[in-house]
C-alpha atoms as a PDB file:
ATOM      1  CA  UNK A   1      26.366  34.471 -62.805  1.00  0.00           C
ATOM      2  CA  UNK A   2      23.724  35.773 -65.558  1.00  0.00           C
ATOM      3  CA  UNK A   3      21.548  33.273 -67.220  1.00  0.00           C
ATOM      4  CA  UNK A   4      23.308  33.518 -70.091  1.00  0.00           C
ATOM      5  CA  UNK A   5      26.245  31.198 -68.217  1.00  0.00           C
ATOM      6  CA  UNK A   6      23.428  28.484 -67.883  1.00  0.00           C
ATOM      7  CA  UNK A   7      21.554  26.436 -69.879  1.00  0.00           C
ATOM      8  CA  UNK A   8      18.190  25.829 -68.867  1.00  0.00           C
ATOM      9  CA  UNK A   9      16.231  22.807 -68.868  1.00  0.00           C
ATOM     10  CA  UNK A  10      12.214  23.211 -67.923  1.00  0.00           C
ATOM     11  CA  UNK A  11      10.839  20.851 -66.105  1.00  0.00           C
ATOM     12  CA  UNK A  12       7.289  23.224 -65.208  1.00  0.00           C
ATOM     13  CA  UNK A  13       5.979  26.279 -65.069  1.00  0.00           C
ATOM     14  CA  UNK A  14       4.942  29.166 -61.935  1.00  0.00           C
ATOM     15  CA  UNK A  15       1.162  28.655 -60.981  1.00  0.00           C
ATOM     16  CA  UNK A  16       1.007  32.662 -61.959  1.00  0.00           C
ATOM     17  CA  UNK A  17       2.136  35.020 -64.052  1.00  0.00           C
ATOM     18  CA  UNK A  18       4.193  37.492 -61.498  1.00  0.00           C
ATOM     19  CA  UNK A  19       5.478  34.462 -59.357  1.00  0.00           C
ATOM     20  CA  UNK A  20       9.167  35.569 -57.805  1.00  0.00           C
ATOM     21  CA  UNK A  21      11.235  32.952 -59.212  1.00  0.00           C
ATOM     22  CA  UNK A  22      14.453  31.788 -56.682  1.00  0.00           C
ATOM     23  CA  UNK A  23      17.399  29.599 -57.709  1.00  0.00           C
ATOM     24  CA  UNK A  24      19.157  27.638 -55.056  1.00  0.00           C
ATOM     25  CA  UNK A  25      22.608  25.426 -55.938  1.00  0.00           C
ATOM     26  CA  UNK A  26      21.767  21.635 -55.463  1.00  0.00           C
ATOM     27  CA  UNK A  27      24.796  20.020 -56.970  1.00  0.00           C
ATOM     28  CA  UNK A  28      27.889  21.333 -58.089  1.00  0.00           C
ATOM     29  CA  UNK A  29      27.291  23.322 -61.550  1.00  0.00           C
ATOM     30  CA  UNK A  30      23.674  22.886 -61.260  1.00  0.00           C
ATOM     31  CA  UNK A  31      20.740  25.146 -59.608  1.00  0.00           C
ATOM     32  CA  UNK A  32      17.027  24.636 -59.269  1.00  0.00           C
ATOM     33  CA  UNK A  33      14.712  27.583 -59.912  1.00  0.00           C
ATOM     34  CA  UNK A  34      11.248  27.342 -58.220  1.00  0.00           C
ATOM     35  CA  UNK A  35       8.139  29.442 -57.402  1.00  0.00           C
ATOM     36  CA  UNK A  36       8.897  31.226 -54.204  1.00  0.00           C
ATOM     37  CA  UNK A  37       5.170  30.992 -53.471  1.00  0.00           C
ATOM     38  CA  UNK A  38       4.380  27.016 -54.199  1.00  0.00           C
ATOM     39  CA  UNK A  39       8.030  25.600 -53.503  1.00  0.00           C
ATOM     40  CA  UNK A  40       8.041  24.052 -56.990  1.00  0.00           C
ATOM     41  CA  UNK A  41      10.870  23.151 -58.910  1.00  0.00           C
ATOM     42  CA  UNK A  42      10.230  24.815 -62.346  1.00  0.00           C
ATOM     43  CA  UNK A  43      13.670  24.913 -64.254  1.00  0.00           C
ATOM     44  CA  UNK A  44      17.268  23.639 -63.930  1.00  0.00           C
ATOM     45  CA  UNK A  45      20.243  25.924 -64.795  1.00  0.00           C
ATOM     46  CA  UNK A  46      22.934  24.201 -65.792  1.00  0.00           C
ATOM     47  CA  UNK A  47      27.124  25.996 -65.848  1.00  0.00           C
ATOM     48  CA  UNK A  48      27.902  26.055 -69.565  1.00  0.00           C
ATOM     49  CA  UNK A  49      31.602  25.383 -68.813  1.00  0.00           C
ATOM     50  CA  UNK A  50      30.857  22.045 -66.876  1.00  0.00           C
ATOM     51  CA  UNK A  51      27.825  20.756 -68.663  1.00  0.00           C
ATOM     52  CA  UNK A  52      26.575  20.656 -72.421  1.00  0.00           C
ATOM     53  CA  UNK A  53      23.113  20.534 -73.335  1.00  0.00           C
ATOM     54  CA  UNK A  54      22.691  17.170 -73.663  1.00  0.00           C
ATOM     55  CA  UNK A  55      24.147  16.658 -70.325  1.00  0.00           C
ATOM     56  CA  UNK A  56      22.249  18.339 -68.596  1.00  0.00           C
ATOM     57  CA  UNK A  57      19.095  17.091 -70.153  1.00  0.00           C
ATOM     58  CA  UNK A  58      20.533  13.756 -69.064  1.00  0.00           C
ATOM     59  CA  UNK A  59      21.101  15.008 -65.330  1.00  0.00           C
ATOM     60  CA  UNK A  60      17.371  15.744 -65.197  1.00  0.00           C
ATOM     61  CA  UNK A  61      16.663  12.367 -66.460  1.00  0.00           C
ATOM     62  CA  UNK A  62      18.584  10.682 -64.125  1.00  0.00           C
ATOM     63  CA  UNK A  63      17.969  12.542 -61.393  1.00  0.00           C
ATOM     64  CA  UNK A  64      13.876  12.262 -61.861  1.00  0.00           C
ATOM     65  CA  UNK A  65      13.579  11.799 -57.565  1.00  0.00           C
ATOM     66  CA  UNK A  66      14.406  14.986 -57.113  1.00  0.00           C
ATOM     67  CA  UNK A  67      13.214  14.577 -53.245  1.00  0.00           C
ATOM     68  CA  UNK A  68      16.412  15.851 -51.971  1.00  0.00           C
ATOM     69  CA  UNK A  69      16.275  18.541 -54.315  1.00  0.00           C
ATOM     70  CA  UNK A  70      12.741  19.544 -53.276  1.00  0.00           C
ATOM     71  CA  UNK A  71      13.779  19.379 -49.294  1.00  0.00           C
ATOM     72  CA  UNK A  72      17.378  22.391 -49.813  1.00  0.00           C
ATOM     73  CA  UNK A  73      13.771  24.210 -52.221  1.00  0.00           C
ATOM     74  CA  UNK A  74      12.210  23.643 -48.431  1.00  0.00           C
ATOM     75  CA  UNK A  75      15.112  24.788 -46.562  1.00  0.00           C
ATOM     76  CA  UNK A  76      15.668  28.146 -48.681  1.00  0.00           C
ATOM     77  CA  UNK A  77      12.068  28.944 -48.504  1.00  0.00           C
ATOM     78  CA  UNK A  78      12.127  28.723 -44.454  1.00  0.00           C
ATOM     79  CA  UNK A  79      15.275  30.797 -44.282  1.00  0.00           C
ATOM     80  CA  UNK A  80      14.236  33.458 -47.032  1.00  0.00           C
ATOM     81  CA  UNK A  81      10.905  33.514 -45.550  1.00  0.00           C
ATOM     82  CA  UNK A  82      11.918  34.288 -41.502  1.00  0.00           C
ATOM     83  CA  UNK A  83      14.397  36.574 -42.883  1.00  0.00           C
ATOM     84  CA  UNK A  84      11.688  38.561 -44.075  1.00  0.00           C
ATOM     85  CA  UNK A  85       9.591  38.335 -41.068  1.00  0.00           C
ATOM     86  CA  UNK A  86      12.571  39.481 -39.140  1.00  0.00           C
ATOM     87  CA  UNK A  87      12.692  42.232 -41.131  1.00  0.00           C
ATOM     88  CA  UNK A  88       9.050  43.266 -41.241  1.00  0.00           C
ATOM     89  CA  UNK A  89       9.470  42.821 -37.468  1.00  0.00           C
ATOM     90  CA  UNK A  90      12.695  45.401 -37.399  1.00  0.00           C
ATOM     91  CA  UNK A  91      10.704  47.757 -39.447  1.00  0.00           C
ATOM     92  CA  UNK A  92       7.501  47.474 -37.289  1.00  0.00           C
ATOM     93  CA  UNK A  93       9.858  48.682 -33.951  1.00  0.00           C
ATOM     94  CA  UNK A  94      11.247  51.037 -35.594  1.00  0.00           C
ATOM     95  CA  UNK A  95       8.267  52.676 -36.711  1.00  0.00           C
ATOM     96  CA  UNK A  96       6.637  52.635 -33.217  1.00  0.00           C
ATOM     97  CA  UNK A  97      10.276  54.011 -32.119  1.00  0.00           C
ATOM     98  CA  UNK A  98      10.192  56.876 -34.439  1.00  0.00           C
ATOM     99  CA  UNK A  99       5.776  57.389 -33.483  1.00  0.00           C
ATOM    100  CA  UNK A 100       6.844  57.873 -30.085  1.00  0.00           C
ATOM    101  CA  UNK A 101       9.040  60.647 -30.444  1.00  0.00           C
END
């Protein structure tokens, strides 16, 4: 889905300018967007055909512990980031593969 599906309520904002921003689901309809680099939550994207605005400015409210929110953030991060150690590891093989020949 585009962002256009969403609305989007922000709760912060990426410690720098270039940050890679990720979005992970953390209830149905709703998605958190953080900084791929700090783990912070920055935004909330709400589906437009389950929640309105207001409700979704009222999810955030409610939903101000957002500890369990912050530990799937956790989760992603540790999956997204040995993915890409596995694949700078793949890459590193196959370059001294290719060296030796």
């Amino acid at each position: 889905m585009s962002e256009k599906e969403y609305h989007k309520v922000s709760i912060g904002k990426c410690k720098k300018k270039n940050s890679i921003v990720r979005d992970i689901e953390v209830a149905s309809g709703v998605k958190a967007s953080y900084d791929y680099e700090t783990k912070d939550i920055v935004a909330y994207l709400f589906d437009k055909d389950t929640y309105t605005l207001s409700k979704s400015k009222e999810w955030v409210t409610s939903h101000k512990d957002k500890a369990i929110h912050q530990a799937l953030v956790d989760i992603d991060y540790v999956i997204n980031k040995r993915q890409d150690l596995n694949q700078l590891y793949r890459k590193a093989t196959m370059d001294k593969i290719v060296a030796k020949n």
